[in-house]
C-alpha atoms as a PDB file:
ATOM      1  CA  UNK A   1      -1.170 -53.230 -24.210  1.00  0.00           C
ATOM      2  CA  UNK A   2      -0.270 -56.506 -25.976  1.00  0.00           C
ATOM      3  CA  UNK A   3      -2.647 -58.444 -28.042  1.00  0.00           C
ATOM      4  CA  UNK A   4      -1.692 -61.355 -25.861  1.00  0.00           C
ATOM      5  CA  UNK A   5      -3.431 -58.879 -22.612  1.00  0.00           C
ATOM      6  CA  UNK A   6      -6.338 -58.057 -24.679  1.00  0.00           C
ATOM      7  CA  UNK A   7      -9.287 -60.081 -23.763  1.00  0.00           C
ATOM      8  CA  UNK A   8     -12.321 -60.908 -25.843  1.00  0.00           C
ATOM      9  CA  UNK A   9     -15.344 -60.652 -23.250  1.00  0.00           C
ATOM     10  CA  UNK A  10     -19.255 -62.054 -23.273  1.00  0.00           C
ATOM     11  CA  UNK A  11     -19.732 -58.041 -23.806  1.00  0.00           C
ATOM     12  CA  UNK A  12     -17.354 -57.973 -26.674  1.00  0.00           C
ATOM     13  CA  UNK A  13     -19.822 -57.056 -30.335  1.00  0.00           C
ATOM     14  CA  UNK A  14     -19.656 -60.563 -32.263  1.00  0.00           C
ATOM     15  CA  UNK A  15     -18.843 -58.557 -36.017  1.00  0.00           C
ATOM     16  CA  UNK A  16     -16.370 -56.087 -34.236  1.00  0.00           C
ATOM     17  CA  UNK A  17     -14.211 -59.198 -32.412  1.00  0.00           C
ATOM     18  CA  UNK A  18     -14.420 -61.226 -36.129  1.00  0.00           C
ATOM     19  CA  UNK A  19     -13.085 -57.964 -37.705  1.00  0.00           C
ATOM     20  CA  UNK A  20     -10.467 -56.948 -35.295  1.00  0.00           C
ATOM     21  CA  UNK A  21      -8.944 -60.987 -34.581  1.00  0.00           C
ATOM     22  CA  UNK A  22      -9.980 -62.815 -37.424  1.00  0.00           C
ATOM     23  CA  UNK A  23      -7.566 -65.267 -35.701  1.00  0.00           C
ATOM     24  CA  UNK A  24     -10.674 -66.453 -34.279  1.00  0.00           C
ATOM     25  CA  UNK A  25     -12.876 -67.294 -37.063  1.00  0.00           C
ATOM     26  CA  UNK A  26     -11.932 -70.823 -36.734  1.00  0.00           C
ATOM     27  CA  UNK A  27     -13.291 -70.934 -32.593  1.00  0.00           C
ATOM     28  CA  UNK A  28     -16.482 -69.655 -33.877  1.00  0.00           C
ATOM     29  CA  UNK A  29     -16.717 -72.032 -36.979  1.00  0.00           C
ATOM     30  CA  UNK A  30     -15.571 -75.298 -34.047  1.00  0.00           C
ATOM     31  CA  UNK A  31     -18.696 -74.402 -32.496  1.00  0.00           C
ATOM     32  CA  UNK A  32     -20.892 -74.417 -35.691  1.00  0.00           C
ATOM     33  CA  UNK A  33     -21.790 -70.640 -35.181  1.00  0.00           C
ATOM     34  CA  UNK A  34     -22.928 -69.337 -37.795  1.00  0.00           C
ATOM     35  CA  UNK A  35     -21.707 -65.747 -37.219  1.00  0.00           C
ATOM     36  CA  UNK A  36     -19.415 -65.124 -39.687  1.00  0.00           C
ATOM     37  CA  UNK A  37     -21.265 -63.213 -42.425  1.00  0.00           C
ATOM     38  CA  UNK A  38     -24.589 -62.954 -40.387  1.00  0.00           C
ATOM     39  CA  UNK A  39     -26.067 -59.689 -40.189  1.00  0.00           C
ATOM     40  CA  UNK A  40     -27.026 -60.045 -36.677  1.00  0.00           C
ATOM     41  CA  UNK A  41     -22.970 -60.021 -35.823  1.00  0.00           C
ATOM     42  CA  UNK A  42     -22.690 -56.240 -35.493  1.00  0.00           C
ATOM     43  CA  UNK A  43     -25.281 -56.087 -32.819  1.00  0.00           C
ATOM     44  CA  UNK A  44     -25.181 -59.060 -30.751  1.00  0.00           C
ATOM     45  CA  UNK A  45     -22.393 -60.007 -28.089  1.00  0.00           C
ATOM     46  CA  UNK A  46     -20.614 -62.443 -28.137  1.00  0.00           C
ATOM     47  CA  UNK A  47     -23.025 -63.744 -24.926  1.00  0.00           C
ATOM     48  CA  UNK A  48     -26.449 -63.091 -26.926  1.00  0.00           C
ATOM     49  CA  UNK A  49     -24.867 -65.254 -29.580  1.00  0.00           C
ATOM     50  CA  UNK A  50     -23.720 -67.951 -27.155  1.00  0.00           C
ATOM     51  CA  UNK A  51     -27.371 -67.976 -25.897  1.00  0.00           C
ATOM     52  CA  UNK A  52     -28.719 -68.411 -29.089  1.00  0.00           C
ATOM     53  CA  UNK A  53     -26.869 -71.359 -30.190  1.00  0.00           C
ATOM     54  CA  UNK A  54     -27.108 -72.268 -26.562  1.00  0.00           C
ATOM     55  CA  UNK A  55     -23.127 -72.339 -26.103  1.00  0.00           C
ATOM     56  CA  UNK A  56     -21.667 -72.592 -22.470  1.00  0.00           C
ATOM     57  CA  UNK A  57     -19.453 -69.294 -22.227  1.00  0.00           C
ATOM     58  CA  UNK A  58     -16.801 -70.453 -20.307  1.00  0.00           C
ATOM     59  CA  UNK A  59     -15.133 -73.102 -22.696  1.00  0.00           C
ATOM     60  CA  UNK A  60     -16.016 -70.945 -25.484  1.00  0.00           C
ATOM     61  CA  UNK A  61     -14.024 -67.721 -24.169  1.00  0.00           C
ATOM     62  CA  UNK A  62     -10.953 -69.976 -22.895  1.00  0.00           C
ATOM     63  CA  UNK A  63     -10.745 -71.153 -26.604  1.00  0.00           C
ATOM     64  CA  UNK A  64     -11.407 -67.744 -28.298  1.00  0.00           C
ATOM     65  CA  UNK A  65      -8.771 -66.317 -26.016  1.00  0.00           C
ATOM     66  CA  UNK A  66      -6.475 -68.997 -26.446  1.00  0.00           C
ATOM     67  CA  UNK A  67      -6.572 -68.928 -30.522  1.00  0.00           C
ATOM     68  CA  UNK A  68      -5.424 -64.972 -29.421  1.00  0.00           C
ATOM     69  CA  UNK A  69      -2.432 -66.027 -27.636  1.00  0.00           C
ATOM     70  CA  UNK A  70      -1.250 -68.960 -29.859  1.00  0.00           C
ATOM     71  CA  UNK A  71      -1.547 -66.597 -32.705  1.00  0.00           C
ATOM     72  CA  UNK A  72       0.847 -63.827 -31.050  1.00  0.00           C
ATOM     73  CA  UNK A  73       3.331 -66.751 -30.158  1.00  0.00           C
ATOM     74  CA  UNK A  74       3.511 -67.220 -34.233  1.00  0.00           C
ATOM     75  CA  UNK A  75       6.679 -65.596 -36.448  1.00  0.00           C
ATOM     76  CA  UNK A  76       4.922 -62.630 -37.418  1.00  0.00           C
ATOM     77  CA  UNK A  77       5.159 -63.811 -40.823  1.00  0.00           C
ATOM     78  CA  UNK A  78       2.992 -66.295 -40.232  1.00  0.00           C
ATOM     79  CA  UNK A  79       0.256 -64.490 -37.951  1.00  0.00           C
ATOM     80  CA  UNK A  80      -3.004 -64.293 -39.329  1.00  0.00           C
ATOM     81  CA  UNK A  81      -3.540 -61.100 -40.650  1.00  0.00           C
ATOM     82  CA  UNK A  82      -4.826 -58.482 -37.789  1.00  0.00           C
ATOM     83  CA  UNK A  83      -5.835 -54.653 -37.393  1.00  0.00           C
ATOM     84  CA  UNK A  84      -3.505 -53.661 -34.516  1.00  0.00           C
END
């Protein structure tokens, strides 16, 4: 499966999707959610999160999964790094 099929989901672990696409740190940071570095990221979904910075889902999953596939439409060289 390509990254670009790979979807991030509400269900999706908020530390796990941060560590596996850091690609979409910046989504995260747009929304002024403070889940990068919080220890609460490696048990909350992405939806818990979204609830507690009371976050509509659906614009924030079309953006995370957009930063995925504008990142696989980069030269490799210039991806963000990523654990494939």
């Amino acid at each position: 499966m390509t990254r670009e099929k790979q979807k991030i989901t509400l269900k999706s672990i908020v530390a796990d999707t941060l560590e596996r696409w850091p690609e979409v740190i910046p989504v995260f940071i747009k929304y002024q959610m403070k889940c990068v570095g919080c220890s609460m990221a490696a048990f909350d979904s992405i939806a818990e999160a979204l609830k507690n910075h009371g976050i509509p889902a659906n614009q924030f999953l079309d953006d995370i999964n957009n930063a995925l596939i504008e990142n696989e439409r980069l030269p490799r060289m210039l991806r963000r790094k990523n654990h494939d």
